[in-house]
N, C-alpha and C. Protein backbone atom coordinates (compact mmCIF):
# COMPACT_ATOMS: atom_id res chain seq x y z
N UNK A 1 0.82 -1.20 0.00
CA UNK A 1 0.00 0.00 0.00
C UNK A 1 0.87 1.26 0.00
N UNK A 2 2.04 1.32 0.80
CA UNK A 2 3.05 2.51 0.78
C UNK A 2 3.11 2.94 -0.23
N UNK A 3 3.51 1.47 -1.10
CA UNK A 3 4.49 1.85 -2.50
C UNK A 3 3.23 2.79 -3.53
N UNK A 4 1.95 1.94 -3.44
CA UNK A 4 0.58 2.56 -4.41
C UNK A 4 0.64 3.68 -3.91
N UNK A 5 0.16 4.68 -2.51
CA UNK A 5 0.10 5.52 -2.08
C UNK A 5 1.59 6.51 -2.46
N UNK A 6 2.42 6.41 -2.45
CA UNK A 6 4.03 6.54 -3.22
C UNK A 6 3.65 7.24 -4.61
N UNK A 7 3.04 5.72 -5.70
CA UNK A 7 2.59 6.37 -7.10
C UNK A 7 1.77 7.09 -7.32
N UNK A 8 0.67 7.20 -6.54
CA UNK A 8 -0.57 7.97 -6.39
C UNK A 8 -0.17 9.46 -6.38
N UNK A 9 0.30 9.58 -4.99
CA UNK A 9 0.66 10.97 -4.98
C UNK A 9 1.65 11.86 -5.89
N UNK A 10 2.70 10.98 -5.78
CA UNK A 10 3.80 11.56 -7.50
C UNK A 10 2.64 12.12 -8.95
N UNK A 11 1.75 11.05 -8.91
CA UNK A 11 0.71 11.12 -10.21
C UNK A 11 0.10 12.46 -10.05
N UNK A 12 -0.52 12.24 -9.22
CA UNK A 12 -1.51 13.56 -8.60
C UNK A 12 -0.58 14.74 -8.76
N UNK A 13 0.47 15.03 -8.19
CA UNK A 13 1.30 15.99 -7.93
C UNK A 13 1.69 16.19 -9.52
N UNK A 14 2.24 15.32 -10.20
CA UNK A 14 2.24 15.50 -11.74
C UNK A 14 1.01 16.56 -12.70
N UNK A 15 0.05 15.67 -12.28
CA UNK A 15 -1.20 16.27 -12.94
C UNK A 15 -1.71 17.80 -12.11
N UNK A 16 -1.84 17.72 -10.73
CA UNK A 16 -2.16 19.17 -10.42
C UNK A 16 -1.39 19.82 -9.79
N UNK A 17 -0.36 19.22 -9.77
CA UNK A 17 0.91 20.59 -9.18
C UNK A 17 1.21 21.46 -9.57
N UNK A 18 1.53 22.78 -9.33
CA UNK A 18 1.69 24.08 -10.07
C UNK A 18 3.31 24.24 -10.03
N UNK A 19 3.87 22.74 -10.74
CA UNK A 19 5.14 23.05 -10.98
C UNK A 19 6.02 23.92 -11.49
N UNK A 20 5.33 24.94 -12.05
CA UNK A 20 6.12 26.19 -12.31
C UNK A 20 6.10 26.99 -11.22
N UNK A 21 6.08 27.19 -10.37
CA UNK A 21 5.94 27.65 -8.98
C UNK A 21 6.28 26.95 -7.24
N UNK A 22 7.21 25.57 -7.99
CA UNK A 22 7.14 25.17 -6.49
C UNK A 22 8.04 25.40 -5.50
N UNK A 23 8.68 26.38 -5.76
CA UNK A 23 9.30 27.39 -4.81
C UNK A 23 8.67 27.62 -3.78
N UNK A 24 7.20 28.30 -4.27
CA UNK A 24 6.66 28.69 -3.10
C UNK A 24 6.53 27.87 -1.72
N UNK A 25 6.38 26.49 -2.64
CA UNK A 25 5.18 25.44 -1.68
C UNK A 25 6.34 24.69 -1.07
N UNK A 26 7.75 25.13 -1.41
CA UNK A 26 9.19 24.08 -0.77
C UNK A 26 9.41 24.67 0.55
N UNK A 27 9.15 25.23 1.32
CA UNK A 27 9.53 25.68 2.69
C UNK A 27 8.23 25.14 3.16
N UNK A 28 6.85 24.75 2.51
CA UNK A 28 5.55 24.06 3.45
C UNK A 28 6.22 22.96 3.65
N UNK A 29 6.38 22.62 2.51
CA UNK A 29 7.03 20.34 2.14
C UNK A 29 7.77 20.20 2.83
N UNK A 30 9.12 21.13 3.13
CA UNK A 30 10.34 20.74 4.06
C UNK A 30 9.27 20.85 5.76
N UNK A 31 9.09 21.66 6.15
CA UNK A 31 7.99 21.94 7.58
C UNK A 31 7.61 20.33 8.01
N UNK A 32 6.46 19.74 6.98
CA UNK A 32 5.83 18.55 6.98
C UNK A 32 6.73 17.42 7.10
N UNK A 33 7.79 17.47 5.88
CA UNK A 33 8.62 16.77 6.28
C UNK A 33 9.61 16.74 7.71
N UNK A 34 9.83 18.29 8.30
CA UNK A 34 10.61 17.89 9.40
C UNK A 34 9.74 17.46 10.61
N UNK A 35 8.64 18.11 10.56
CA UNK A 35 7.71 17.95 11.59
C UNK A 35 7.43 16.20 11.38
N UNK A 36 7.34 15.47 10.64
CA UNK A 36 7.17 13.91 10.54
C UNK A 36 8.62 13.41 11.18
N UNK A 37 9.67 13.87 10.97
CA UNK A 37 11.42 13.90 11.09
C UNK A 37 11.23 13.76 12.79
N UNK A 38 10.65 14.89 13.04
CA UNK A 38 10.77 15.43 14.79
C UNK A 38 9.69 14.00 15.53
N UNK A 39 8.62 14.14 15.15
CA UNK A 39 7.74 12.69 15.66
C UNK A 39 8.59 11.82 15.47
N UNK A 40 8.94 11.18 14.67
CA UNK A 40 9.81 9.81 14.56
C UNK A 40 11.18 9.98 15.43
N UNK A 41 11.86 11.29 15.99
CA UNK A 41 13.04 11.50 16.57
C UNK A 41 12.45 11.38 18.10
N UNK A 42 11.57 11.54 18.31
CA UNK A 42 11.03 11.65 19.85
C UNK A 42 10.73 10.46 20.29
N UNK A 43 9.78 9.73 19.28
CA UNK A 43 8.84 8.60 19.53
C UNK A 43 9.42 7.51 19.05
N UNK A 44 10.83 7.41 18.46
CA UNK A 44 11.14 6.31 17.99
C UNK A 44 10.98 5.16 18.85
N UNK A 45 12.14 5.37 20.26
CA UNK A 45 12.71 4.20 21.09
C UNK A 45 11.61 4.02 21.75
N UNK A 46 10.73 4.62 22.31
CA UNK A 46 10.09 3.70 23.92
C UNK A 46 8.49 4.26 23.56
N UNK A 47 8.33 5.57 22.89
CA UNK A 47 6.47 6.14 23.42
C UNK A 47 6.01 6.67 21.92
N UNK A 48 5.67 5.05 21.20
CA UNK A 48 4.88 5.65 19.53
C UNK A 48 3.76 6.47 20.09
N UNK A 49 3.48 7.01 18.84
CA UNK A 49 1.54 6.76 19.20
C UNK A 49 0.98 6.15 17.97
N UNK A 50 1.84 6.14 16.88
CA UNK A 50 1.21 5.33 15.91
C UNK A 50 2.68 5.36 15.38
N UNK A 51 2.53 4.14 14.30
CA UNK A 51 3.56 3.69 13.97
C UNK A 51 3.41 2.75 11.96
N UNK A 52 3.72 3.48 11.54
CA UNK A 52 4.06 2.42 10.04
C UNK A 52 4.81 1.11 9.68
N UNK A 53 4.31 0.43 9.51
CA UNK A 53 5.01 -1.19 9.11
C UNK A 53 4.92 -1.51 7.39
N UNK A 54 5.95 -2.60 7.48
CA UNK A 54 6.38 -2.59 6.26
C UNK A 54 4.81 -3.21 5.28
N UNK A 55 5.14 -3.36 4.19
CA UNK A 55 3.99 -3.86 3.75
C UNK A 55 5.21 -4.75 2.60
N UNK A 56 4.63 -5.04 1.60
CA UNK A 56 4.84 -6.44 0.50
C UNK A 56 6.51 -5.90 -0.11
N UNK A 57 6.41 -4.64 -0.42
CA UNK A 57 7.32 -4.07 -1.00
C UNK A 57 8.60 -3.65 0.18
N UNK A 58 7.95 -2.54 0.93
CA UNK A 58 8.97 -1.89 1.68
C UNK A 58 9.36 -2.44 3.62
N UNK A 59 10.48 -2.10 3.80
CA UNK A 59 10.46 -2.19 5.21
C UNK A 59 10.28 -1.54 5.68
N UNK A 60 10.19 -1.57 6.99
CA UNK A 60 9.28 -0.73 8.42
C UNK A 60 9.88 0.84 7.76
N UNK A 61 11.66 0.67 8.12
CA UNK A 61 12.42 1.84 7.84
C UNK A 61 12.09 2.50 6.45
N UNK A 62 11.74 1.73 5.71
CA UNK A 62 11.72 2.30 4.03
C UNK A 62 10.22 3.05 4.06
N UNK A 63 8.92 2.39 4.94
CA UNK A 63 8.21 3.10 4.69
C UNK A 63 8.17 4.53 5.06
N UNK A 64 8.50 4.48 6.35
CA UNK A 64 8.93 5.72 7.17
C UNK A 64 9.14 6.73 5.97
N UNK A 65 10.31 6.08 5.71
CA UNK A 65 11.29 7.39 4.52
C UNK A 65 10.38 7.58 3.43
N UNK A 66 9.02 6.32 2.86
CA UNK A 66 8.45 7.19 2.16
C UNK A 66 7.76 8.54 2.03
N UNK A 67 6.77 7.41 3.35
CA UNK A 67 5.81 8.95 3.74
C UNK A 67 6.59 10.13 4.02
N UNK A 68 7.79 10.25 4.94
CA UNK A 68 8.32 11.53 4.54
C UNK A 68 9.13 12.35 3.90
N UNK A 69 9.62 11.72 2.99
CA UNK A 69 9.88 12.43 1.84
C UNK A 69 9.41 12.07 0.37
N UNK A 70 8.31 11.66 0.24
CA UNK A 70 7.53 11.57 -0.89
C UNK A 70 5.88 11.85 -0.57
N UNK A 71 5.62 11.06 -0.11
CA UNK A 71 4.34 11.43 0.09
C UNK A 71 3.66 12.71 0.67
N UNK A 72 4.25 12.83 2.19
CA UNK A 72 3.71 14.36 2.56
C UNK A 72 3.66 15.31 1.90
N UNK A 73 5.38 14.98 1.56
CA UNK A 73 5.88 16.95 0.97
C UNK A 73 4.92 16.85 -0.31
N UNK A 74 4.68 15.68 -1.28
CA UNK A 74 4.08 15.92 -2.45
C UNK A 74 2.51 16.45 -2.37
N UNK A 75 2.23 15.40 -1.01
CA UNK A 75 0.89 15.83 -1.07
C UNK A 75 0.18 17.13 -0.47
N UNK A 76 1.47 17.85 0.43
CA UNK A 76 1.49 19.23 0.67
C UNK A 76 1.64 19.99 -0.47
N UNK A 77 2.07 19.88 -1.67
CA UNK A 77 2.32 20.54 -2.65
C UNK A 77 1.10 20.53 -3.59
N UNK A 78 0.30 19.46 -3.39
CA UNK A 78 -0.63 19.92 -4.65
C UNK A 78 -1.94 20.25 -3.64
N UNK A 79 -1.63 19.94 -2.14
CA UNK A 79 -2.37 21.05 -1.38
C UNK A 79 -2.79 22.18 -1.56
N UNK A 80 -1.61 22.87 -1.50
CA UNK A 80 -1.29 24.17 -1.66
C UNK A 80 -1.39 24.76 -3.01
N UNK A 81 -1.01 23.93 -3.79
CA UNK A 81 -0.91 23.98 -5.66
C UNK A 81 -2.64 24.92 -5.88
N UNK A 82 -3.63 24.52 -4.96
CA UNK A 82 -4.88 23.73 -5.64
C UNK A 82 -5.68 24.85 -4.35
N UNK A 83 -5.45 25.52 -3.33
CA UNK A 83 -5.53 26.32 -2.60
C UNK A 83 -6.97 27.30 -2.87
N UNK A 84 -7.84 27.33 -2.69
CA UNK A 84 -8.70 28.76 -2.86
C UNK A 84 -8.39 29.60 -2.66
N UNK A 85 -9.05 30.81 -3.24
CA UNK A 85 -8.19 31.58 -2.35
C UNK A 85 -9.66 33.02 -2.01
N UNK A 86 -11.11 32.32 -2.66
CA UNK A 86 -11.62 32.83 -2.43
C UNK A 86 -13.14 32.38 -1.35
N UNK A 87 -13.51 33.27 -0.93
CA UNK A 87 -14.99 32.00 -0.16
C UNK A 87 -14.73 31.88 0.89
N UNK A 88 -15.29 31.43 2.51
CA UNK A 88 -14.92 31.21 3.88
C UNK A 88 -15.59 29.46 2.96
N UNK A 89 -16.58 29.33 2.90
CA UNK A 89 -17.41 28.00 2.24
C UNK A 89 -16.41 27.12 1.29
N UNK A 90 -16.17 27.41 0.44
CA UNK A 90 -14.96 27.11 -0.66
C UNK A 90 -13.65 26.05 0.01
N UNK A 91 -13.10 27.44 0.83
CA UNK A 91 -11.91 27.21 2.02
C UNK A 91 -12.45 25.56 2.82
N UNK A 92 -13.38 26.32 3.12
CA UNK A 92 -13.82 25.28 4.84
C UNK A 92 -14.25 23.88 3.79
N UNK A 93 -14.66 23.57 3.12
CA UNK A 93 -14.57 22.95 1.85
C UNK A 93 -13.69 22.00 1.55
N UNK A 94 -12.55 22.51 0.80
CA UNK A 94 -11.62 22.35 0.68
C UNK A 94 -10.96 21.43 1.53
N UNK A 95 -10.49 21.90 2.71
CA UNK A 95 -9.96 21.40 3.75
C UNK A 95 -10.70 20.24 4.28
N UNK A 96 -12.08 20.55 4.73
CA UNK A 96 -12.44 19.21 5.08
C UNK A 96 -12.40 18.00 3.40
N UNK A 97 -11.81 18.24 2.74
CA UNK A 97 -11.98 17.59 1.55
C UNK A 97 -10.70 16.74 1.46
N UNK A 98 -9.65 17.76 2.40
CA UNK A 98 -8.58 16.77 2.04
C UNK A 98 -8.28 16.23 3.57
N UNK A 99 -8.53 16.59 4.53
CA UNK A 99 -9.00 15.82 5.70
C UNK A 99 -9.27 14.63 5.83
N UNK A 100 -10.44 14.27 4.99
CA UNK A 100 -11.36 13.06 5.10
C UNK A 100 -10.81 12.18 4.38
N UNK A 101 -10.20 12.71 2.89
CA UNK A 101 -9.62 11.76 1.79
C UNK A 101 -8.30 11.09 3.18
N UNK A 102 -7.33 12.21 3.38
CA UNK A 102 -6.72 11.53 4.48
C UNK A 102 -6.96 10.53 5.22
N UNK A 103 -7.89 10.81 6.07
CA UNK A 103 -8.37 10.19 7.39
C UNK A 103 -8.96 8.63 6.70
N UNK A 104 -9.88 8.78 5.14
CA UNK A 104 -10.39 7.12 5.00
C UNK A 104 -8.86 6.46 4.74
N UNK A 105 -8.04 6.72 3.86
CA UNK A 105 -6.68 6.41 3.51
C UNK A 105 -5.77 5.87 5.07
N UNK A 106 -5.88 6.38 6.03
CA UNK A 106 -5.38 5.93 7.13
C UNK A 106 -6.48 5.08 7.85
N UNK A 107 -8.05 4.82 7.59
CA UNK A 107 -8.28 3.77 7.63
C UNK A 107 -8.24 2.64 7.13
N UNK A 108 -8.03 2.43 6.07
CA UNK A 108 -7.61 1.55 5.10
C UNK A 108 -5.98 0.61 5.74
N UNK A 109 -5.49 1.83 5.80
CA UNK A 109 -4.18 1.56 6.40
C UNK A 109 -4.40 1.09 7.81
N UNK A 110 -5.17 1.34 8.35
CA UNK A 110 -5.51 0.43 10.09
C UNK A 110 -6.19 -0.46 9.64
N UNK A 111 -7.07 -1.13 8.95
CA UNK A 111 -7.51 -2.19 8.80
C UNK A 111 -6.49 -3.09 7.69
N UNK A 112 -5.55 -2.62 7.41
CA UNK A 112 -4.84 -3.56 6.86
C UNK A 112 -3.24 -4.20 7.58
N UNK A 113 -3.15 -3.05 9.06
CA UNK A 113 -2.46 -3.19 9.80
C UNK A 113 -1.26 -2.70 9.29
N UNK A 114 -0.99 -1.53 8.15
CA UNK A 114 0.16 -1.18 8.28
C UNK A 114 0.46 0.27 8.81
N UNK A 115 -0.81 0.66 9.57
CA UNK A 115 -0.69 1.71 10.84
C UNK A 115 -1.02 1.14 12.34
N UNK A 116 0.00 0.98 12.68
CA UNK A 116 -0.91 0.30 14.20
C UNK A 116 -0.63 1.73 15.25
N UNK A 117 -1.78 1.65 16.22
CA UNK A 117 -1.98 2.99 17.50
C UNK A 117 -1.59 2.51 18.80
N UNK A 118 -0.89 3.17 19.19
CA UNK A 118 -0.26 2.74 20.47
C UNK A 118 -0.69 4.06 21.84
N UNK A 119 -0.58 3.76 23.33
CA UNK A 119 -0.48 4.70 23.91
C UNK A 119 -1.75 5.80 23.96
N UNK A 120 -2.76 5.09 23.48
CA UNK A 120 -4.31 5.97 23.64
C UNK A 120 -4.32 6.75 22.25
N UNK A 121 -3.48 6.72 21.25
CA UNK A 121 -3.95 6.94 19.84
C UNK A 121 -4.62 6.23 19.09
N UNK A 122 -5.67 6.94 18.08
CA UNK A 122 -6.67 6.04 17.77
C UNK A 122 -6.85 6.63 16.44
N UNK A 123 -8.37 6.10 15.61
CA UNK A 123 -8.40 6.90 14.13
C UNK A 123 -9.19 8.70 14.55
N UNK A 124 -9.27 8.09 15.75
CA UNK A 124 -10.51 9.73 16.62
C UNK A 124 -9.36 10.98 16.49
N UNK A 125 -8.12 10.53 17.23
CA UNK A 125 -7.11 11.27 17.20
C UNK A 125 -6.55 11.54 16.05
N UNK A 126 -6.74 10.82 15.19
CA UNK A 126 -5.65 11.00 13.48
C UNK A 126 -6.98 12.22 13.03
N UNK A 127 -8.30 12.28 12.90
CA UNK A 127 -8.87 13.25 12.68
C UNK A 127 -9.03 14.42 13.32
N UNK A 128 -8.62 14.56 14.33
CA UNK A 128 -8.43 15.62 14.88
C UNK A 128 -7.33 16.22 14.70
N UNK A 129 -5.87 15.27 14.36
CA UNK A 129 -4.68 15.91 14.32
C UNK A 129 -4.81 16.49 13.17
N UNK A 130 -5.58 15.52 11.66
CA UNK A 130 -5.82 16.23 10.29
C UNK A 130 -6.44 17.24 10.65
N UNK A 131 -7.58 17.69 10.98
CA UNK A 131 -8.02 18.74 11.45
C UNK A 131 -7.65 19.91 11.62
N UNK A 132 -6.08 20.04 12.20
CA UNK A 132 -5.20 20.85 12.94
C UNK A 132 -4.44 21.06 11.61
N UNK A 133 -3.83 19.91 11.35
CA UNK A 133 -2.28 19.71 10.20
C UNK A 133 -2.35 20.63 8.87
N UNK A 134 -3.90 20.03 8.20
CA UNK A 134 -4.02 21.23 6.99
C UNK A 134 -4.08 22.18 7.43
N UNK A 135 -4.38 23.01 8.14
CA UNK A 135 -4.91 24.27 8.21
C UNK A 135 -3.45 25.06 9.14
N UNK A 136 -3.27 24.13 9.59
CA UNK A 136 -1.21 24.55 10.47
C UNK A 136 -0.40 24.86 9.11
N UNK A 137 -0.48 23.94 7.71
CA UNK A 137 0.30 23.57 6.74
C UNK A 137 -0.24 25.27 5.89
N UNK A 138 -1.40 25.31 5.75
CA UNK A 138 -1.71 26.79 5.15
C UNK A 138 -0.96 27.84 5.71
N UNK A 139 -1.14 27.40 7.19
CA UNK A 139 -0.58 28.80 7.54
C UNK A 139 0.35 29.03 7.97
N UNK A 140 1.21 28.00 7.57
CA UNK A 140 2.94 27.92 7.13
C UNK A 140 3.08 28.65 5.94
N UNK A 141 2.31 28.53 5.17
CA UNK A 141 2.63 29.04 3.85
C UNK A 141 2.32 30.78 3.66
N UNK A 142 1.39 31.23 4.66
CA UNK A 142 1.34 32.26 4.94
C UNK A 142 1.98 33.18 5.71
N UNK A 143 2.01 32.42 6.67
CA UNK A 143 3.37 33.07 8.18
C UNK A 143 3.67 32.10 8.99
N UNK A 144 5.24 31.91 8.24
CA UNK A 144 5.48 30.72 8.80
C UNK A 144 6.34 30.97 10.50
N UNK A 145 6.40 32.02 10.53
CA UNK A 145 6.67 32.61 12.21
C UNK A 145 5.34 32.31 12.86
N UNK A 146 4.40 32.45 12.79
CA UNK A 146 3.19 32.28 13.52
C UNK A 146 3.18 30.81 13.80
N UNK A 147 2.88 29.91 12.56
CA UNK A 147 3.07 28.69 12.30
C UNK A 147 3.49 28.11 13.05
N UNK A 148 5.41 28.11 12.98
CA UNK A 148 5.88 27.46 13.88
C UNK A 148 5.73 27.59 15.37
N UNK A 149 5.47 28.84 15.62
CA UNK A 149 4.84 29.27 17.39
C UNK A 149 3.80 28.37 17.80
N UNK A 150 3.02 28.15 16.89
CA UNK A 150 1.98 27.07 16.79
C UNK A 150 2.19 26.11 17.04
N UNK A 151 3.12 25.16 15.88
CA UNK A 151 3.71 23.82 16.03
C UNK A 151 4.16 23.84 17.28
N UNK A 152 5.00 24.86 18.33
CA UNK A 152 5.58 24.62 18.75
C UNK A 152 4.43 24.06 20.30
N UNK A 153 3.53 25.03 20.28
CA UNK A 153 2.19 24.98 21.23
C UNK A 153 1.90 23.83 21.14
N UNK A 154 1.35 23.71 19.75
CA UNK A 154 0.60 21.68 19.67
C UNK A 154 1.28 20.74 19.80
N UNK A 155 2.57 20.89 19.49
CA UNK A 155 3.59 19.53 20.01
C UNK A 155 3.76 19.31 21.52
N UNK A 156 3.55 20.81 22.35
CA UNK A 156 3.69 20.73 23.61
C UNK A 156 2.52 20.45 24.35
N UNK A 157 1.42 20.23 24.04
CA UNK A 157 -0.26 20.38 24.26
C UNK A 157 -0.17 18.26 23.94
N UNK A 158 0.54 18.24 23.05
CA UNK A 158 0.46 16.57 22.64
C UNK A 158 0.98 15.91 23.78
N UNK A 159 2.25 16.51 23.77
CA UNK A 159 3.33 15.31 25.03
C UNK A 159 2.83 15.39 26.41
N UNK A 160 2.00 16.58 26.76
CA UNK A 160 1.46 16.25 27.84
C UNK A 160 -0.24 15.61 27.76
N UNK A 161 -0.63 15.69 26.89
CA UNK A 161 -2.08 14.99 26.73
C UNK A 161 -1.53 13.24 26.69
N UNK A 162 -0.83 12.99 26.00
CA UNK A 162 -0.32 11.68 25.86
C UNK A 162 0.91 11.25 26.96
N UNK A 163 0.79 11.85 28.06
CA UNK A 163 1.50 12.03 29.12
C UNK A 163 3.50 11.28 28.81
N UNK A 164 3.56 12.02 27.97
CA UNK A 164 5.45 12.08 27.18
C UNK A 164 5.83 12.29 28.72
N UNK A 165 5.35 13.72 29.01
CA UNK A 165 6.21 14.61 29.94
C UNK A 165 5.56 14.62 31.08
């Protein structure tokens, strides 16, 4: 499933990426990508909360490295590529549009067991974090000083809800 999810998004990103412009959208992709970088640096050894396994093609480690450096950053890019920019309706739209596509895609992936939840994470929590993530990822792209003040709040709001700290 990695590897399909892998071609999928390259495809997608092919067809609606605003590759003459992805300058803009390379400081969102790197963000997503480090912010996936920073979870896996914290949570590796002892306190997942969810975790990727290998599937037919890749290993545990290989999937890891897909999702973050292929999949996110791409699929942050035709995020952003594809952006409204007009409407509160449109927007709110939008977002829950790529939310949900998310969220069934990571069910798929829990019922096929190559996401397992550890530590009181669940699919309740993966929609709520989507919830947060697109709309954190926009407004990286807008002010990414704010942004990260943000990230920095919700990462700290996490480790103690999931009692890290």
């Amino acid at each position: 499933m990695n590897v399909f999810l892998g071609v999928m998004v390259i495809s997608l990103s092919i067809w609606k990426g605003d590759w003459r412009n992805w300058e803009k959208y390379y400081p969102s992709m790197l963000y997503i990508a480090l912010a996936t970088f920073i979870y896996e640096f914290i949570s590796h050894e002892q306190y997942q909360l969810w975790d990727l396994h290998r599937d037919a093609f890749l290993s545990d480690m290989n999937s890891h490295f897909v999702h973050n450096l292929v999949i996110n950053p791409l699929a942050i890019f035709v995020y952003l590529s594809n952006y409204p920019t007009d409407g509160l309706s449109r927007i709110l739209s939008y977002n829950a549009k790529w939310i949900i596509v998310f969220w069934l895609v990571e069910c798929v992936a829990a019922w096929m067991k190559i996401i397992t939840y550890h530590n009181g994470w669940n699919l309740v929590w993966s929609l709520a974090f989507l919830s947060i993530m697109f709309p954190m990822v926009r407004l990286h792209y807008a002010n990414i000083r704010l942004a990260l003040l943000l990230s920095v709040f919700f990462t700290v709001l996490l480790l103690f809800l999931f009692d890290y700290v």
